[in-house]
N, C-alpha and C. Protein backbone atom coordinates (compact mmCIF):
# COMPACT_ATOMS: atom_id res chain seq x y z
N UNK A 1 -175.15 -82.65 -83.60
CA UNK A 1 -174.30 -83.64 -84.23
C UNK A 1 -173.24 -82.95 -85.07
N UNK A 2 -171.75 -83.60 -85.00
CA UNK A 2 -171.12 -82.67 -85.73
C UNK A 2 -170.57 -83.57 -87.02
N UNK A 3 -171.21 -83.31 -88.11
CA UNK A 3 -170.76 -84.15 -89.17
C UNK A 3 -169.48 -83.34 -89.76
N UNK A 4 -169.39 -82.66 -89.64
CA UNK A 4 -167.89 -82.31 -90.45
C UNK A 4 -166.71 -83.16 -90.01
N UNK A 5 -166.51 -83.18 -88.39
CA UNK A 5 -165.92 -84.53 -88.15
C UNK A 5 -165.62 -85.50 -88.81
N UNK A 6 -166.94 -86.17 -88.48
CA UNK A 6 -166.84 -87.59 -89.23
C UNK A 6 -166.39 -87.67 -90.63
N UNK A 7 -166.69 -86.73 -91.56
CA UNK A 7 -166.29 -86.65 -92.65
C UNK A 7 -165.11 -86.73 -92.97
N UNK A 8 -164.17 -85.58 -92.12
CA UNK A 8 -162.90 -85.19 -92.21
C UNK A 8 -162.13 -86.83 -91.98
N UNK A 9 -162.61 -87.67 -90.68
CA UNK A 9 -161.99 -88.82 -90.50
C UNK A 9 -161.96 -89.78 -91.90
N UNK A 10 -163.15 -89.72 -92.35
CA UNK A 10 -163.73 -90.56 -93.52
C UNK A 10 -162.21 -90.48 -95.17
N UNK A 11 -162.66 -89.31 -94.98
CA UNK A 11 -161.67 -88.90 -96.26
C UNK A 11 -160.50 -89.11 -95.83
N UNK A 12 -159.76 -89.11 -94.38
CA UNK A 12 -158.37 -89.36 -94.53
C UNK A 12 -158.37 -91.03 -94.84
N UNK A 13 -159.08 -91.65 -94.40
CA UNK A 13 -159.22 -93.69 -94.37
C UNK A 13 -159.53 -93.48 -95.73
N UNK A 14 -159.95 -92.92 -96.48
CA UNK A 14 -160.06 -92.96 -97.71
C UNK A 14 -158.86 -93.04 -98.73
N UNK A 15 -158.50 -91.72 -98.27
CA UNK A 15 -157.38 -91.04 -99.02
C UNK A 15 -155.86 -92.35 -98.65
N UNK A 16 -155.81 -92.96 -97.82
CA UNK A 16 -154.69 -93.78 -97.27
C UNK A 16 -154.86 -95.06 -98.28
N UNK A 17 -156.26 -95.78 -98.67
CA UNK A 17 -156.34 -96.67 -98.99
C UNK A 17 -156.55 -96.55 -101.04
N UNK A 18 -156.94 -95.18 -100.89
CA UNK A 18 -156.73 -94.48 -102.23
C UNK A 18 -155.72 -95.28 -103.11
N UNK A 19 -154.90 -95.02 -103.36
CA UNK A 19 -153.58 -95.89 -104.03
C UNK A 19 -153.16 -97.02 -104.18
N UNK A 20 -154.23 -98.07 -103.15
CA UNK A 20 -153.67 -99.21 -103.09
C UNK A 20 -154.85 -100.13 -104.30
N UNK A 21 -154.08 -100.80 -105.36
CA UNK A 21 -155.07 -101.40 -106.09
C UNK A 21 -155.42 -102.73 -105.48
N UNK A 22 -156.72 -102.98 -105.83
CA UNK A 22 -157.69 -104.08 -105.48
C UNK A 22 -156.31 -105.00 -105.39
N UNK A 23 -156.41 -106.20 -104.24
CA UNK A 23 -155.46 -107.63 -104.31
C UNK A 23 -156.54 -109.07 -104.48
N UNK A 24 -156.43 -109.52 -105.32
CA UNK A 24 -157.00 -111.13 -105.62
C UNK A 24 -156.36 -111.95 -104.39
N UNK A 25 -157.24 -113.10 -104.09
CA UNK A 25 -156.29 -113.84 -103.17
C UNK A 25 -155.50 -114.98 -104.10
N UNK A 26 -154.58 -115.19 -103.11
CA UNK A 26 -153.58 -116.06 -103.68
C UNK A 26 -153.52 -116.75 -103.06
N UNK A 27 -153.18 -118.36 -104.02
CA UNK A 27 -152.93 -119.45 -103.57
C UNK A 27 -151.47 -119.64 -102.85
N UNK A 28 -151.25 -120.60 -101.64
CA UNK A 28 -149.88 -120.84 -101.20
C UNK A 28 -148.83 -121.27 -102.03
N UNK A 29 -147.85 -120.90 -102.12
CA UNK A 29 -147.04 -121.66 -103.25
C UNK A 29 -147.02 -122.87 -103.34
N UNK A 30 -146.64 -124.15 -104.06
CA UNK A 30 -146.98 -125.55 -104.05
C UNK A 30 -145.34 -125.43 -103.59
N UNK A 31 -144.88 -126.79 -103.02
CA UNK A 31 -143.66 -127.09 -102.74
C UNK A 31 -142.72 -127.67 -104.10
N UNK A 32 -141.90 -127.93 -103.86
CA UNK A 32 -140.75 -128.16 -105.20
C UNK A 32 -140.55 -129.86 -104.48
N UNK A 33 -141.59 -130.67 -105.16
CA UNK A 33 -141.51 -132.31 -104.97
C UNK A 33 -140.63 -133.19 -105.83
N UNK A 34 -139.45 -132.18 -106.56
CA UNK A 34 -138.61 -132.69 -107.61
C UNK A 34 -137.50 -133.50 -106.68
N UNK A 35 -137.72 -133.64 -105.75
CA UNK A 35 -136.01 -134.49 -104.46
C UNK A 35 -135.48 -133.87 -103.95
N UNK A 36 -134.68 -133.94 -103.23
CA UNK A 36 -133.99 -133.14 -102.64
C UNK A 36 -132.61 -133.33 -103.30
N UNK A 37 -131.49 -132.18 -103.37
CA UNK A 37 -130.57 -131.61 -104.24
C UNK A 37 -129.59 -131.95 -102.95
N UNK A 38 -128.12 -132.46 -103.33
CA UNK A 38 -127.04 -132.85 -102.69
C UNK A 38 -126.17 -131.36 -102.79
N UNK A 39 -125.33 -131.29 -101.64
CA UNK A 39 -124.64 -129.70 -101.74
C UNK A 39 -123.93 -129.81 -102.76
N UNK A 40 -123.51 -131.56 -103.54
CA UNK A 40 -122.34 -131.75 -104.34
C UNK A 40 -122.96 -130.83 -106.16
N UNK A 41 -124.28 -131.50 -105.91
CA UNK A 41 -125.47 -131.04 -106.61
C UNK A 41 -125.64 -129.59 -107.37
N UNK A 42 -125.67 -128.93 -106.17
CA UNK A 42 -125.64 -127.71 -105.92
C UNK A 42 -124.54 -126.63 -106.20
N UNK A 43 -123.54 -127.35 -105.84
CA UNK A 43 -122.20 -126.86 -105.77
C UNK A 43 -121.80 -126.96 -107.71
N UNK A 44 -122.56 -127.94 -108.28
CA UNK A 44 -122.21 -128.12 -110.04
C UNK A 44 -122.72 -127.01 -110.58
N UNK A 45 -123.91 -127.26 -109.91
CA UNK A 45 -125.14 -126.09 -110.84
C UNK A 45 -124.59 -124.79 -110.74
N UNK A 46 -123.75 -124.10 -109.57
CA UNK A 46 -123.63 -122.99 -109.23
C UNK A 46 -122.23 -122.76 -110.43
N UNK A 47 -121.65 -123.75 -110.12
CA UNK A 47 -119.76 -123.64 -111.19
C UNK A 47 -120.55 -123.41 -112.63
N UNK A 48 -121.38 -124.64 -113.21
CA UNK A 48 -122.09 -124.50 -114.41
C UNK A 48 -122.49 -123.11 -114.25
N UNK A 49 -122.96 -122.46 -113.97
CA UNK A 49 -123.97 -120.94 -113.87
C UNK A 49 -122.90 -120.26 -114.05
N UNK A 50 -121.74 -119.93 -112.86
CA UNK A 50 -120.56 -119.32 -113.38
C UNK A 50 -119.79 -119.29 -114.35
N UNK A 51 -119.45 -120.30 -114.87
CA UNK A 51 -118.49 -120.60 -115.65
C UNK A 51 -119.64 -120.24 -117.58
N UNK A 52 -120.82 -119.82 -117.29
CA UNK A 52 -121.87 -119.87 -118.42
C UNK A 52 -121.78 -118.15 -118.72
N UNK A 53 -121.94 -117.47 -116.77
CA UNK A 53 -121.85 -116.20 -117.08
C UNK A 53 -120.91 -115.01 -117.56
N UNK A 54 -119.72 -115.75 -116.88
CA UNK A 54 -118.25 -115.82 -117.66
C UNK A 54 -118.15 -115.39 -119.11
N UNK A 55 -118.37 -116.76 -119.67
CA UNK A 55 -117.93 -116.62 -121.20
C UNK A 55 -119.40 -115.83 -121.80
N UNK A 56 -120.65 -115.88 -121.38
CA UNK A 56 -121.58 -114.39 -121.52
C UNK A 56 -120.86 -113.04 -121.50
N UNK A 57 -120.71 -112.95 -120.31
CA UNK A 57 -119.71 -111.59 -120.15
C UNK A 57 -118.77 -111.09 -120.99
N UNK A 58 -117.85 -112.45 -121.17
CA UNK A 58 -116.46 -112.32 -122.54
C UNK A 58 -117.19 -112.49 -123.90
N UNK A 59 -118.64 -112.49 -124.19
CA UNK A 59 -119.10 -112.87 -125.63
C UNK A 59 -119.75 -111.18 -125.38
N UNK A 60 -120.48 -110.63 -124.77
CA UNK A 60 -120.44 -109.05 -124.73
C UNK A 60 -120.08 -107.92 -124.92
N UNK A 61 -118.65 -108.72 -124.21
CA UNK A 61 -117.54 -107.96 -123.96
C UNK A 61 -116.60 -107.43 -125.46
N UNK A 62 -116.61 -108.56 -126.23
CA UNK A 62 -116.12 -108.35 -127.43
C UNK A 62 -117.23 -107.38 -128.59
N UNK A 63 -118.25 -108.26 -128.33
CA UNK A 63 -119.52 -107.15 -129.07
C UNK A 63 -119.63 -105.96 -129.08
N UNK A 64 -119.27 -105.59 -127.36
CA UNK A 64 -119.03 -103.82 -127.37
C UNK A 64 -118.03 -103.64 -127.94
N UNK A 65 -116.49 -104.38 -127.83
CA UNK A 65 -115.47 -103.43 -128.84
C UNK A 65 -115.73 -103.27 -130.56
N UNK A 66 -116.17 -104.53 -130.97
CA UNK A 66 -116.88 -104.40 -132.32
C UNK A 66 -117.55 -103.66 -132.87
N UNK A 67 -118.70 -102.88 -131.79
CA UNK A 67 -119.21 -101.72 -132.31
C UNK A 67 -118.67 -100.80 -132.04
N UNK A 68 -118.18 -100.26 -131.07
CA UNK A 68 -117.39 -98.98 -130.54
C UNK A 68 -116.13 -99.29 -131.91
N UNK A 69 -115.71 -100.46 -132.57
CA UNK A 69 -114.91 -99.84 -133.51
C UNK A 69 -115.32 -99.74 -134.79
N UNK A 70 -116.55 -100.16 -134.95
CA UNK A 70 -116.72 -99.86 -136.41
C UNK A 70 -117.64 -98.36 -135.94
N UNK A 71 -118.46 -97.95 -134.96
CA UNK A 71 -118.15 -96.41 -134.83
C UNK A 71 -117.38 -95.39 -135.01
N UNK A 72 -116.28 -95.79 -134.55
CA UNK A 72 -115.08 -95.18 -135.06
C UNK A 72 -114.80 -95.49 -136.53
N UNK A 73 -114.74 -95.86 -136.85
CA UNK A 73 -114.07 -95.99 -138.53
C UNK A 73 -116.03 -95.18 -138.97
N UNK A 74 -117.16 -95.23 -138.56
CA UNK A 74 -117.66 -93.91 -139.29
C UNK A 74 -117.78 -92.87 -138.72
N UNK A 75 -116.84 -92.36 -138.05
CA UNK A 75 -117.12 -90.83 -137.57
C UNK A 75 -116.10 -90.56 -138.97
N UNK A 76 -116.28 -89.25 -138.91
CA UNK A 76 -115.61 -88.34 -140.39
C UNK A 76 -114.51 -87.93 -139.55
N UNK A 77 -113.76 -86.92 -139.77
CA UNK A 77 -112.33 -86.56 -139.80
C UNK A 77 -112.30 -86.18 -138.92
N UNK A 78 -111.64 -86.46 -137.60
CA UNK A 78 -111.23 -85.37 -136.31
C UNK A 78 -111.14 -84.03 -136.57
N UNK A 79 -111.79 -82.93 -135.73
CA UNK A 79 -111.41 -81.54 -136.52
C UNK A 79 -111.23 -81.05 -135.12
N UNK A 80 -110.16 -80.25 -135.03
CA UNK A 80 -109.20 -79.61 -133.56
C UNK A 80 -110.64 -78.61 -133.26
N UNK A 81 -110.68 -78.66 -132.10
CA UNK A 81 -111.65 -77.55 -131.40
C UNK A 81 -110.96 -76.12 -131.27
N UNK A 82 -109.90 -76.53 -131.36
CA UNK A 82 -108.53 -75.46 -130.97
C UNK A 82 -108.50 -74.56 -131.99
N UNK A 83 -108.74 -75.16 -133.32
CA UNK A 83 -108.36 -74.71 -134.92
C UNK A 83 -109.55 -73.19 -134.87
N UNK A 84 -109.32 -72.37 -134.40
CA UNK A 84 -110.70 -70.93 -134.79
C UNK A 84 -111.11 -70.63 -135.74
N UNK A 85 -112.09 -70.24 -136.57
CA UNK A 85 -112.31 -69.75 -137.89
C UNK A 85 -111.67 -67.92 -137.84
N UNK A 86 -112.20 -67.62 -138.76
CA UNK A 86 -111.55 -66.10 -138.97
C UNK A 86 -113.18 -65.60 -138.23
N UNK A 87 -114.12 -66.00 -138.22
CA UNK A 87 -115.19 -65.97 -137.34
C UNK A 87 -114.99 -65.54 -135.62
N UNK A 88 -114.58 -66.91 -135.30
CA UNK A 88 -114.18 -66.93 -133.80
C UNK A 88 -112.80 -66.03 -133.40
N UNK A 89 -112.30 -65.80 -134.71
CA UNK A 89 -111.10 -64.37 -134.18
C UNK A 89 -111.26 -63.50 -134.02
N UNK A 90 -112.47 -63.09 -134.83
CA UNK A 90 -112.85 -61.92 -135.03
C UNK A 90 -113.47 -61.33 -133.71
N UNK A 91 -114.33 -62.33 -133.39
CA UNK A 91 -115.09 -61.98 -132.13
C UNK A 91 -114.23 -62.06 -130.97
N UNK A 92 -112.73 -62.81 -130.79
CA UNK A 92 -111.94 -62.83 -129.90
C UNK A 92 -111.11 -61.41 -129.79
N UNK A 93 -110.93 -60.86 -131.30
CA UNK A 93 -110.39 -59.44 -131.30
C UNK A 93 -111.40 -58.55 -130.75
N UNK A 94 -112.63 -58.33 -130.80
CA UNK A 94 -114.01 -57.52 -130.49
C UNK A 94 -114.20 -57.36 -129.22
N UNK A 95 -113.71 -58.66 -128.72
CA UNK A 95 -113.74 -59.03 -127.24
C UNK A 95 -112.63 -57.93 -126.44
N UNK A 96 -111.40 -58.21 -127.15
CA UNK A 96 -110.22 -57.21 -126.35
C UNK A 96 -110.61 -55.58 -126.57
N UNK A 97 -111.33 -55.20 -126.99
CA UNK A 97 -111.74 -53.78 -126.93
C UNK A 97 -110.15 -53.00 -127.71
N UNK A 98 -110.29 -53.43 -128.83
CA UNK A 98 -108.93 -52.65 -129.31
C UNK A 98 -109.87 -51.23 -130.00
N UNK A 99 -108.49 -50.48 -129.97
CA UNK A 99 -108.95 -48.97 -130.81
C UNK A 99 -109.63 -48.76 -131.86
N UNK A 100 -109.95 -48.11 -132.11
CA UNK A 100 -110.91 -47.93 -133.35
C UNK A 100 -109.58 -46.42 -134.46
N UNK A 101 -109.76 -46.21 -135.43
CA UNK A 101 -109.03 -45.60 -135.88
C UNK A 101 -109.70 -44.68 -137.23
N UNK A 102 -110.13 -43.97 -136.91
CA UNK A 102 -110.83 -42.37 -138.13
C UNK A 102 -110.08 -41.76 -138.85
N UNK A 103 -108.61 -42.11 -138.73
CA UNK A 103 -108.05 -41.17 -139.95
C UNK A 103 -108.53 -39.39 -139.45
N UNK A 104 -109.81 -38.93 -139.58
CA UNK A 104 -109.95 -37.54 -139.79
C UNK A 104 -109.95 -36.63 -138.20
N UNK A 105 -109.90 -37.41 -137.05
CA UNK A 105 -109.85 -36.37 -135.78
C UNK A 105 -107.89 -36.13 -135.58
N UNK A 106 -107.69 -35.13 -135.43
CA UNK A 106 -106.73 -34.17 -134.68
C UNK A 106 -106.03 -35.12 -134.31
N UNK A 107 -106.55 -35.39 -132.82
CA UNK A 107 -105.49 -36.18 -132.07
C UNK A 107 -105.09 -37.55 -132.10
N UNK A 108 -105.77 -37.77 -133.08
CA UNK A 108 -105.52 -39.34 -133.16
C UNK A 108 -104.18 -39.85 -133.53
N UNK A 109 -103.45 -40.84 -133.20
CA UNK A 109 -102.21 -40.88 -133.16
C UNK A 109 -101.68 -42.67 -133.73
N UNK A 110 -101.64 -42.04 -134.78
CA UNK A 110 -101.87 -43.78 -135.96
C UNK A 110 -100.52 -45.06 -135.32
N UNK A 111 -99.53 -44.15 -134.76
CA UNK A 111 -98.09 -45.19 -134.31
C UNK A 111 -99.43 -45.91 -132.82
N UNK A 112 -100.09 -45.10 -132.51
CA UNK A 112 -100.39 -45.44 -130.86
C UNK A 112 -101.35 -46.95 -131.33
N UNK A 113 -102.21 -46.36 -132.24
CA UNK A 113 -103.26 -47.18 -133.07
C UNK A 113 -102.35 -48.51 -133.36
N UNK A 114 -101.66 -48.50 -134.14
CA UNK A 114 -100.85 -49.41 -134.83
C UNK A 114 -100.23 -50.75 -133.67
N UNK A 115 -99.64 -50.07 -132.72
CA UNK A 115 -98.90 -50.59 -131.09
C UNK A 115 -100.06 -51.16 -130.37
N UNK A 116 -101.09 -50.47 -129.82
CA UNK A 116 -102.25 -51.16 -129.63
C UNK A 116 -102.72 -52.63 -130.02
N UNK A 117 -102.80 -52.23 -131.64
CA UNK A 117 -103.83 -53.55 -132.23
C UNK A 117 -102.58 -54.64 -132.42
N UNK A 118 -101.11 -54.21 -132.34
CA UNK A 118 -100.49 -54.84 -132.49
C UNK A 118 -100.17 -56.25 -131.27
N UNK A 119 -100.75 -55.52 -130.42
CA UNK A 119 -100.03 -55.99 -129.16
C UNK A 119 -101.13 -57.49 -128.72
N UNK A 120 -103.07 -56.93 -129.08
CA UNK A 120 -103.86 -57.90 -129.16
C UNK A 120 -103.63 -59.07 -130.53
N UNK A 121 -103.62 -58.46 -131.59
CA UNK A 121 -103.37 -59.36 -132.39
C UNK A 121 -102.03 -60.63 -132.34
N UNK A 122 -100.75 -59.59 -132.02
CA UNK A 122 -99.78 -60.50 -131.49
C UNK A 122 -99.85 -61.75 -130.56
N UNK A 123 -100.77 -61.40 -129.46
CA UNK A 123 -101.30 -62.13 -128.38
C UNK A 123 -102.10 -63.10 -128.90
N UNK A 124 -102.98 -62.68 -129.60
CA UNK A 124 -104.08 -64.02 -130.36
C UNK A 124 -103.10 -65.06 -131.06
N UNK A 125 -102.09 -65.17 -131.82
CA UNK A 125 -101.33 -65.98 -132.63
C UNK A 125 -102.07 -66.24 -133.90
N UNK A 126 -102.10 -64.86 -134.62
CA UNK A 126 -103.01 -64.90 -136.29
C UNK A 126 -101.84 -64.58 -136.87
N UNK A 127 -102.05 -65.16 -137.65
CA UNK A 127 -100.92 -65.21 -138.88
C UNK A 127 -101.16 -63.51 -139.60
N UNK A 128 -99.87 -63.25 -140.48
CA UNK A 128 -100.14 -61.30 -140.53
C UNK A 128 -101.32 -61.32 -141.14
N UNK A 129 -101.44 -62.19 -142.35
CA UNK A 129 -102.61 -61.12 -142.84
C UNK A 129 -103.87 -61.63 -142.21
N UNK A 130 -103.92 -62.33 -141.01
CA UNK A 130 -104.80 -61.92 -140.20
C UNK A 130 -105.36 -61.19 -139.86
N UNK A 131 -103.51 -60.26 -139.14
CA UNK A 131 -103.43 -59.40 -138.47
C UNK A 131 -104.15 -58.19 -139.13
N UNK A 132 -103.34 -58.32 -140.29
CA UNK A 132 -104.39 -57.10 -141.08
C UNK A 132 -105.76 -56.71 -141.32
N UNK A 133 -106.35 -58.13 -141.47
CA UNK A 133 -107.75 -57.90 -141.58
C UNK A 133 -108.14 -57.76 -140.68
N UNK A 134 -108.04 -58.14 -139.25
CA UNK A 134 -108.24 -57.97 -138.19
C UNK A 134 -108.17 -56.32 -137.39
N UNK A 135 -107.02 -55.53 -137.88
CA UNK A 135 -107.01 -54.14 -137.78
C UNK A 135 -107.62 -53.75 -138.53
N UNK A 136 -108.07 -54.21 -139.48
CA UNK A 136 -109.32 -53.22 -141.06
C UNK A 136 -110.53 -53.30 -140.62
N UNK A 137 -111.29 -53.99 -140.03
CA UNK A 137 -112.17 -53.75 -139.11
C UNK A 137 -112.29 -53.06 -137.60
N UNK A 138 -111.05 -52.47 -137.45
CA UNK A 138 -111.09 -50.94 -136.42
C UNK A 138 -110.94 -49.43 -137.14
N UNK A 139 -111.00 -50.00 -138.66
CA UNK A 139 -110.90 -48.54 -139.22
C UNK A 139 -112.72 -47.96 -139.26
N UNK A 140 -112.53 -46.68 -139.12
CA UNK A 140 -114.09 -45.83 -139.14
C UNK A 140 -113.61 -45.21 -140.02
N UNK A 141 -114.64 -44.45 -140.50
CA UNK A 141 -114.68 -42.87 -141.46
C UNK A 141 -113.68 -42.98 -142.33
N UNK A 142 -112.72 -42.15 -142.49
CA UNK A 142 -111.90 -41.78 -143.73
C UNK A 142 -111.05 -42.83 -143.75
N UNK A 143 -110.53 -43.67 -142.32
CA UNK A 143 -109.90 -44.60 -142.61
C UNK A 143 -110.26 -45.92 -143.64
N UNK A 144 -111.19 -45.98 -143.11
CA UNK A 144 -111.96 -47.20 -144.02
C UNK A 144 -111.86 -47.37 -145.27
N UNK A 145 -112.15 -46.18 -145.51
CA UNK A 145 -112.60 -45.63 -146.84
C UNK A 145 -110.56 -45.84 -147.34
N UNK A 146 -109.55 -45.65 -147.06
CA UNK A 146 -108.35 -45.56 -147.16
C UNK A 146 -107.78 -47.23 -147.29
N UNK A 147 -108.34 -48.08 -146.57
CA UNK A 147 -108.46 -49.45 -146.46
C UNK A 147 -108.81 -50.09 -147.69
N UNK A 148 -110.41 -49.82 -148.08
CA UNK A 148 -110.54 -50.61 -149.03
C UNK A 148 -110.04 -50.12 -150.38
N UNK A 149 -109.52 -48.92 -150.57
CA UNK A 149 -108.54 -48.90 -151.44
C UNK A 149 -107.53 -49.30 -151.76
N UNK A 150 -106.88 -49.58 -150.57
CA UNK A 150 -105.42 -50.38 -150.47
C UNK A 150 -105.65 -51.94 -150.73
N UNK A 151 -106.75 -52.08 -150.34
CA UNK A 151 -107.27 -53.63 -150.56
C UNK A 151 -107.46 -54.00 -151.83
N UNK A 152 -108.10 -53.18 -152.49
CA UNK A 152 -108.74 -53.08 -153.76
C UNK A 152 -107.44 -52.63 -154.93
N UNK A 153 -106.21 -52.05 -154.75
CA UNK A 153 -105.44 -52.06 -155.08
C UNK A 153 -103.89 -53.14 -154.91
N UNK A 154 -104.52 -53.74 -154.34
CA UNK A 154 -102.92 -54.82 -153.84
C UNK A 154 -103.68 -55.75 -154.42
N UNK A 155 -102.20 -56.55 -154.99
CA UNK A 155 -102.54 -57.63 -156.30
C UNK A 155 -103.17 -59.00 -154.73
N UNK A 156 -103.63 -60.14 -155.48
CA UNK A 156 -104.49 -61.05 -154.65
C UNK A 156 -103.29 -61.80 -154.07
N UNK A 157 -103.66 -62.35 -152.45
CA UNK A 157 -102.71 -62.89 -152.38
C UNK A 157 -101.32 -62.38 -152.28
N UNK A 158 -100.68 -61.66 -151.97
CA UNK A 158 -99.22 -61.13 -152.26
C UNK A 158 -98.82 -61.88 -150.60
N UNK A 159 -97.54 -61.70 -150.52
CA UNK A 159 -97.15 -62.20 -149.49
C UNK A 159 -97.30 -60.92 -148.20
N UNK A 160 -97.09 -61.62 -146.74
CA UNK A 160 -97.14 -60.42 -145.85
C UNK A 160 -96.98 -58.90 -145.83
N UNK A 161 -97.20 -58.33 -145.22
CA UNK A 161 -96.92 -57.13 -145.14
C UNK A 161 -95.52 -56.77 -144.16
N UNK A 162 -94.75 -56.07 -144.97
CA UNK A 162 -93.33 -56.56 -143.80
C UNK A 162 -93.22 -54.48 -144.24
């Protein structure tokens, strides 16, 4: 006798009827013994229904602009996505791989330095003393050190560097 068979059949009739929940029987629907309805009848009820869903629609319709505008009147101040912090420049200058500048090696060549950072910074559209701070973070070693002296010596605030 080969029962693995039968089994295997068993569990698939199983597995098919698996999912289906128990059904109660049900009664036939009763008929609708209210008269019979004239197309003229019919034809009211349907205009009534329309003419109900209509001004539904236009009573909605206004509700959404009501909230969508008093949403607006509480959002806070538009702020430009465009507007960068000295943050997001910084990392936009970091990004262009400008020179770095040591003051103390030989060949280093401060006009080349200068033309360089000039040319990324120009390109970004930072105002000068952007620009400046923006090149004071490519100074290394002795330069640096030459930087925050000049920094530390220039009154606050002064106008550009021309």
């Amino acid at each position: 006798m080969n029962t693995r068979r039968a089994n295997a059949r068993r569990t698939k009739v199983e597995d098919v009827n698996e999912g289906v929940p128990p059904q109660a029987h049900q009664d036939p629907q009763a008929p609708n013994d209210e008269g019979s309805l004239t197309n003229m009848e019919i034809r009211e009820a349907l205009q009534t229904l329309t003419q109900l869903m209509t001004t539904q629609t236009q009573v909605v319709t206004i509700q959404g602009q009501a909230i969508t505008a008093q949403a607006n009147r509480d959002v806070g101040p538009w702020v430009n996505p465009n507007v960068s912090t000295m943050t997001s420049r910084l990392r936009d200058f970091t990004r262009m791989n400008p020179p770095m500048f040591f003051g103390s090696k030989v060949n280093e060549d401060p006009l080349e330095f200068v033309e360089e950072v000039y040319k990324i910074v120009n390109a970004m559209g930072v105002t000068s003393i952007e620009k400046v701070e923006l090149a004071g973070y490519q100074f290394k070693d002795v330069a640096q050190i030459w930087y925050a002296q000049w920094k530390d010596n220039r009154a606050i605030r002064v106008g550009p560097i021309g």
